[in-house]
N, C-alpha and C. Protein backbone atom coordinates (compact mmCIF):
# COMPACT_ATOMS: atom_id res chain seq x y z
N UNK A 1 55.16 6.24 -45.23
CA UNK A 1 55.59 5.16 -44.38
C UNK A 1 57.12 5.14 -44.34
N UNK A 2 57.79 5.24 -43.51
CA UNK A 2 59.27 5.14 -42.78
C UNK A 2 59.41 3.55 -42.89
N UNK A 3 60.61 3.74 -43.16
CA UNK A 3 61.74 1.91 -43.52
C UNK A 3 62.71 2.03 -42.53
N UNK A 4 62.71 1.29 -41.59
CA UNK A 4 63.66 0.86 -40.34
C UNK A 4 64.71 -0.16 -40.25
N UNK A 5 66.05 -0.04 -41.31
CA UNK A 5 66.67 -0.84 -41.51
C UNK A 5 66.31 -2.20 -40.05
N UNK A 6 66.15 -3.08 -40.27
CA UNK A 6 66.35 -4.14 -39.42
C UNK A 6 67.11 -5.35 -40.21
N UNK A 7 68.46 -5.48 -40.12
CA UNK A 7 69.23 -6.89 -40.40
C UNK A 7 68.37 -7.80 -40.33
N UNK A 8 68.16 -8.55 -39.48
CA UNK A 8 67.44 -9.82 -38.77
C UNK A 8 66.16 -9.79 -40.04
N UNK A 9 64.84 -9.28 -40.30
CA UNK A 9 63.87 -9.00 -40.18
C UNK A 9 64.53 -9.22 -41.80
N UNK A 10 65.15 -8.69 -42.33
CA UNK A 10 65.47 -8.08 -43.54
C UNK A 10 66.24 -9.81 -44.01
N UNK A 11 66.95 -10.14 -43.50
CA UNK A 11 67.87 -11.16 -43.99
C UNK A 11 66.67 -12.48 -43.78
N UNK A 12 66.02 -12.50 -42.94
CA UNK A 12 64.61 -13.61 -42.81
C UNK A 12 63.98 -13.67 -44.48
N UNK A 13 63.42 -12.11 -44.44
CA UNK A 13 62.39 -11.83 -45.44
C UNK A 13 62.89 -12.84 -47.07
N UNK A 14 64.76 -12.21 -47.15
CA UNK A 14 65.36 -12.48 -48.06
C UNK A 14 65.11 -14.14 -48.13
N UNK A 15 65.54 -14.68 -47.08
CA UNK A 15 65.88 -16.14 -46.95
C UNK A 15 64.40 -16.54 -47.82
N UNK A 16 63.23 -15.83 -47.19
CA UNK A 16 62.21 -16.55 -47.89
C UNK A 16 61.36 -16.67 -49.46
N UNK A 17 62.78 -15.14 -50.05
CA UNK A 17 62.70 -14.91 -51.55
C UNK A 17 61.56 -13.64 -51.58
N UNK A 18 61.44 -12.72 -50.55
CA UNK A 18 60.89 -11.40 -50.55
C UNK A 18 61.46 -10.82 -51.50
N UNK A 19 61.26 -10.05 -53.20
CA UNK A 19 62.20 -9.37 -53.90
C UNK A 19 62.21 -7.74 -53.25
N UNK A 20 61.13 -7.98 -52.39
CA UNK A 20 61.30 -6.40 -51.61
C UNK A 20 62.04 -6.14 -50.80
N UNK A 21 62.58 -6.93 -49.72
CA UNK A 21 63.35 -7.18 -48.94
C UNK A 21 65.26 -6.97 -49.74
N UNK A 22 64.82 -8.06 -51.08
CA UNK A 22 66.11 -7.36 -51.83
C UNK A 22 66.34 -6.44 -52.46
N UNK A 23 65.09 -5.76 -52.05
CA UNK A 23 65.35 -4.04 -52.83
C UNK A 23 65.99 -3.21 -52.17
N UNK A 24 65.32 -3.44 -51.27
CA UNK A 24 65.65 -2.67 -49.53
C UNK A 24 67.12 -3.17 -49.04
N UNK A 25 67.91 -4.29 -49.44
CA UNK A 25 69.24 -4.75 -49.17
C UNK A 25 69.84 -3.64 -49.98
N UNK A 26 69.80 -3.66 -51.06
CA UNK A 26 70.66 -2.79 -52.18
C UNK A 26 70.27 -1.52 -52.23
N UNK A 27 69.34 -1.17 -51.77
CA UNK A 27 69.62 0.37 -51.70
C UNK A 27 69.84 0.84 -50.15
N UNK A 28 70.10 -0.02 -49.36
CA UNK A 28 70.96 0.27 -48.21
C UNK A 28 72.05 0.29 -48.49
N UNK A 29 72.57 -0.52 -49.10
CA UNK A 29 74.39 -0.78 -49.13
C UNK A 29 74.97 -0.95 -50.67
N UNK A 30 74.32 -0.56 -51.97
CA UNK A 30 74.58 0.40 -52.68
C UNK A 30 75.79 0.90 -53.43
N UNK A 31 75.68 2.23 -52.34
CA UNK A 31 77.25 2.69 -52.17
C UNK A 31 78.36 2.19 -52.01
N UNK A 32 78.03 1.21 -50.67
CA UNK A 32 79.01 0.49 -50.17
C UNK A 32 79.91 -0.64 -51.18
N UNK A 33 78.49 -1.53 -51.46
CA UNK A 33 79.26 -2.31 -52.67
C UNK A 33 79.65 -1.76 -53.96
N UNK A 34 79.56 -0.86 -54.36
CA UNK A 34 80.29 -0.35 -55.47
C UNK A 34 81.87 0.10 -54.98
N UNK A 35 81.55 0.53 -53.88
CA UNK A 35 82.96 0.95 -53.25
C UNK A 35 83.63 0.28 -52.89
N UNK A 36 83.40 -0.83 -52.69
CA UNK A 36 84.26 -2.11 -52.10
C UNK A 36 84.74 -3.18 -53.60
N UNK A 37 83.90 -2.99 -54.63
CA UNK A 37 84.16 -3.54 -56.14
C UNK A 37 85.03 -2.92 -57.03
N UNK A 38 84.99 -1.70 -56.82
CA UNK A 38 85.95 0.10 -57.46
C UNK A 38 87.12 -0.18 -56.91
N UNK A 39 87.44 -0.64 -55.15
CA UNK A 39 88.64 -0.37 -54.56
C UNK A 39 89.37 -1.87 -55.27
N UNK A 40 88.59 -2.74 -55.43
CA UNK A 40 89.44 -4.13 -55.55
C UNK A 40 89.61 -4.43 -56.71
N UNK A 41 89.39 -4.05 -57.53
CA UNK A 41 89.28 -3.61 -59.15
C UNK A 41 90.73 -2.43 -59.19
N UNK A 42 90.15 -1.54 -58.73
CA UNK A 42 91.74 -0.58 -58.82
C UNK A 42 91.58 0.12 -60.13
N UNK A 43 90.26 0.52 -60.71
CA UNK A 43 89.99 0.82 -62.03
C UNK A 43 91.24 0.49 -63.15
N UNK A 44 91.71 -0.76 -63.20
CA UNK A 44 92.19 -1.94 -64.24
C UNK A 44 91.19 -2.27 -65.13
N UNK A 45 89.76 -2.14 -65.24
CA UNK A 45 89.18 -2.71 -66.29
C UNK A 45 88.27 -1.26 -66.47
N UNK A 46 87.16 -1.57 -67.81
CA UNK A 46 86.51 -0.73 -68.54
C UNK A 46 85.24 -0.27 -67.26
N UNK A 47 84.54 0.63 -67.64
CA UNK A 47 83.47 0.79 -66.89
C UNK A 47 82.31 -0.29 -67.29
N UNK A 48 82.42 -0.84 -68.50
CA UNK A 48 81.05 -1.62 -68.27
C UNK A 48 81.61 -2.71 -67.86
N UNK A 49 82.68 -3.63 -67.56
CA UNK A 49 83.44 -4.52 -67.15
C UNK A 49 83.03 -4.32 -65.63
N UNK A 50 83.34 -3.03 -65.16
CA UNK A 50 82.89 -2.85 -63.75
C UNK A 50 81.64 -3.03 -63.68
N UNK A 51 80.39 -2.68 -64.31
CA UNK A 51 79.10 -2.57 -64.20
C UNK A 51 78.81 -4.39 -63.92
N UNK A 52 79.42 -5.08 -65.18
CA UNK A 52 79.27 -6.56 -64.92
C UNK A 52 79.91 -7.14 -63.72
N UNK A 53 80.60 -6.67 -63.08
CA UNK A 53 81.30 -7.52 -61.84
C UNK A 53 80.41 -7.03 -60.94
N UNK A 54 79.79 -5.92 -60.64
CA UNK A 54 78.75 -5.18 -60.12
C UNK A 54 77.90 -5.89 -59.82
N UNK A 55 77.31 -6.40 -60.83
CA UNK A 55 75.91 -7.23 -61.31
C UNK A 55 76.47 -8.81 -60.33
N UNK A 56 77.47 -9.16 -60.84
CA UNK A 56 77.65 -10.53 -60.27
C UNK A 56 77.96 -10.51 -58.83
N UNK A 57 78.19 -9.35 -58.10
CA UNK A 57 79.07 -8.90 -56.74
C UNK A 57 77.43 -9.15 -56.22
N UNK A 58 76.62 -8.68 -56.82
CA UNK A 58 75.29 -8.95 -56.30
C UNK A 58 74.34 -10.31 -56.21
N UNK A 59 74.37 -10.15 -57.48
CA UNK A 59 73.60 -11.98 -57.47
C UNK A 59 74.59 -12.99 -56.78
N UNK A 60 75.76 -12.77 -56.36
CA UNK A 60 76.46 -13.55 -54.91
C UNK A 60 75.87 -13.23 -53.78
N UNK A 61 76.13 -12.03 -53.72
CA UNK A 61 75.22 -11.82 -52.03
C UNK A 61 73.82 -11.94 -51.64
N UNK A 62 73.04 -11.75 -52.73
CA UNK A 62 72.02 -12.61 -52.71
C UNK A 62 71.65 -14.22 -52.44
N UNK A 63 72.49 -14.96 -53.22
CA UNK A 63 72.47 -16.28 -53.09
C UNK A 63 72.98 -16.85 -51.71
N UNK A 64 74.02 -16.07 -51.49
CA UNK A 64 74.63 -16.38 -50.25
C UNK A 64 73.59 -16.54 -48.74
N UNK A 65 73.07 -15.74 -49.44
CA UNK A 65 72.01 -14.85 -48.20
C UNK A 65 70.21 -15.61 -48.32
N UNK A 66 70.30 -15.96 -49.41
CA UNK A 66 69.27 -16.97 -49.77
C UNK A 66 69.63 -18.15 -49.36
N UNK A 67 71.00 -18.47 -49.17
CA UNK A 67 70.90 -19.74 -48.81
C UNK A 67 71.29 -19.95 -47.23
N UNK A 68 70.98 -19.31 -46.35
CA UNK A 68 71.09 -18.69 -45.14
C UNK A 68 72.49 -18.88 -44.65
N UNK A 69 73.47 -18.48 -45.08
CA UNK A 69 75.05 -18.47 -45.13
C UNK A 69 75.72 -17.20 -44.23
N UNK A 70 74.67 -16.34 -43.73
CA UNK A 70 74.48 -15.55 -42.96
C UNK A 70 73.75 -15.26 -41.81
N UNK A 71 74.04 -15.65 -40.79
CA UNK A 71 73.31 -15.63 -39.38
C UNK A 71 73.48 -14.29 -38.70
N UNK A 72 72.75 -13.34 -38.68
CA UNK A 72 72.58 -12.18 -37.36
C UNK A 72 72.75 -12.36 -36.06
N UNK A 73 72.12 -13.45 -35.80
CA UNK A 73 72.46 -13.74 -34.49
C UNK A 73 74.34 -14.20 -33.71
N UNK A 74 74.93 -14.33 -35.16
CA UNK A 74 76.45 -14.74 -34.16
C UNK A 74 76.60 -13.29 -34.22
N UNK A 75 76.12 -11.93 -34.28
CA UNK A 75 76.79 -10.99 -33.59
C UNK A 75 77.78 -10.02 -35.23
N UNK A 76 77.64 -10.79 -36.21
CA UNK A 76 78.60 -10.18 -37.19
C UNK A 76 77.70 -9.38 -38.36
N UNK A 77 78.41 -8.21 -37.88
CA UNK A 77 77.26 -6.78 -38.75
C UNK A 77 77.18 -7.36 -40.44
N UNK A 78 75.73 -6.99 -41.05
CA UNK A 78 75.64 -7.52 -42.34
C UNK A 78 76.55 -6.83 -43.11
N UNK A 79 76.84 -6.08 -43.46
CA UNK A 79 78.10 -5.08 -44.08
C UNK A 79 79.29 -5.30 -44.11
N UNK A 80 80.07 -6.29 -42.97
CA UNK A 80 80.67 -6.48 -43.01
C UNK A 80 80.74 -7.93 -43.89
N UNK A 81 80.11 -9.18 -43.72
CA UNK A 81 79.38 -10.12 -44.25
C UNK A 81 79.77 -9.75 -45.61
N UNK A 82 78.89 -8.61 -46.36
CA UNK A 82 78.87 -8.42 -47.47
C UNK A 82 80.46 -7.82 -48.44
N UNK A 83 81.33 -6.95 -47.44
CA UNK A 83 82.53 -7.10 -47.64
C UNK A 83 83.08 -7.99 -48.14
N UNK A 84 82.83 -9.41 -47.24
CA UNK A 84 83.57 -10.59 -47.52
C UNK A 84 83.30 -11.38 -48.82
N UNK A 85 82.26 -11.05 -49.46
CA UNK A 85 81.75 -11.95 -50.50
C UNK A 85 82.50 -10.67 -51.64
């Protein structure tokens, strides 16, 4: 069975506490948030220091996103969204 990123569909699921839906968030974007935590960090702290800001960079965007603080419909890509947090 094929997985068809869908924002909308995906950020619903979340809102309603799908943990599959937040599986499928984080291993879409992953990469991304480590890369966006690595660049703003500036490797100044330890690696497990990073691992913990990691951890918390997440259970924010989760909550955020659980608490529907994110709308698809105004047009603003989730990635970018997730940048901001």
């Amino acid at each position: 069975m094929s997985f068809t990123f869908d924002e909308k569909s995906l950020i619903e699921r979340i809102v309603l506490g799908d943990t599959d839906a937040e599986s499928r968030l984080f291993l879409n974007f992953k990469e991304r948030i480590e890369l966006l935590v690595r660049a703003r960090l500036r490797n100044k702290i330890s690696s497990d220091d990073q691992k913990d800001i990691l951890s918390e960079a997440r259970k924010a965007i989760l909550l955020s996103l659980r608490k529907g603080r994110f709308d698809p419909n105004k047009g603003k890509l989730l990635e970018a969204y997730i940048a901001g947090i």
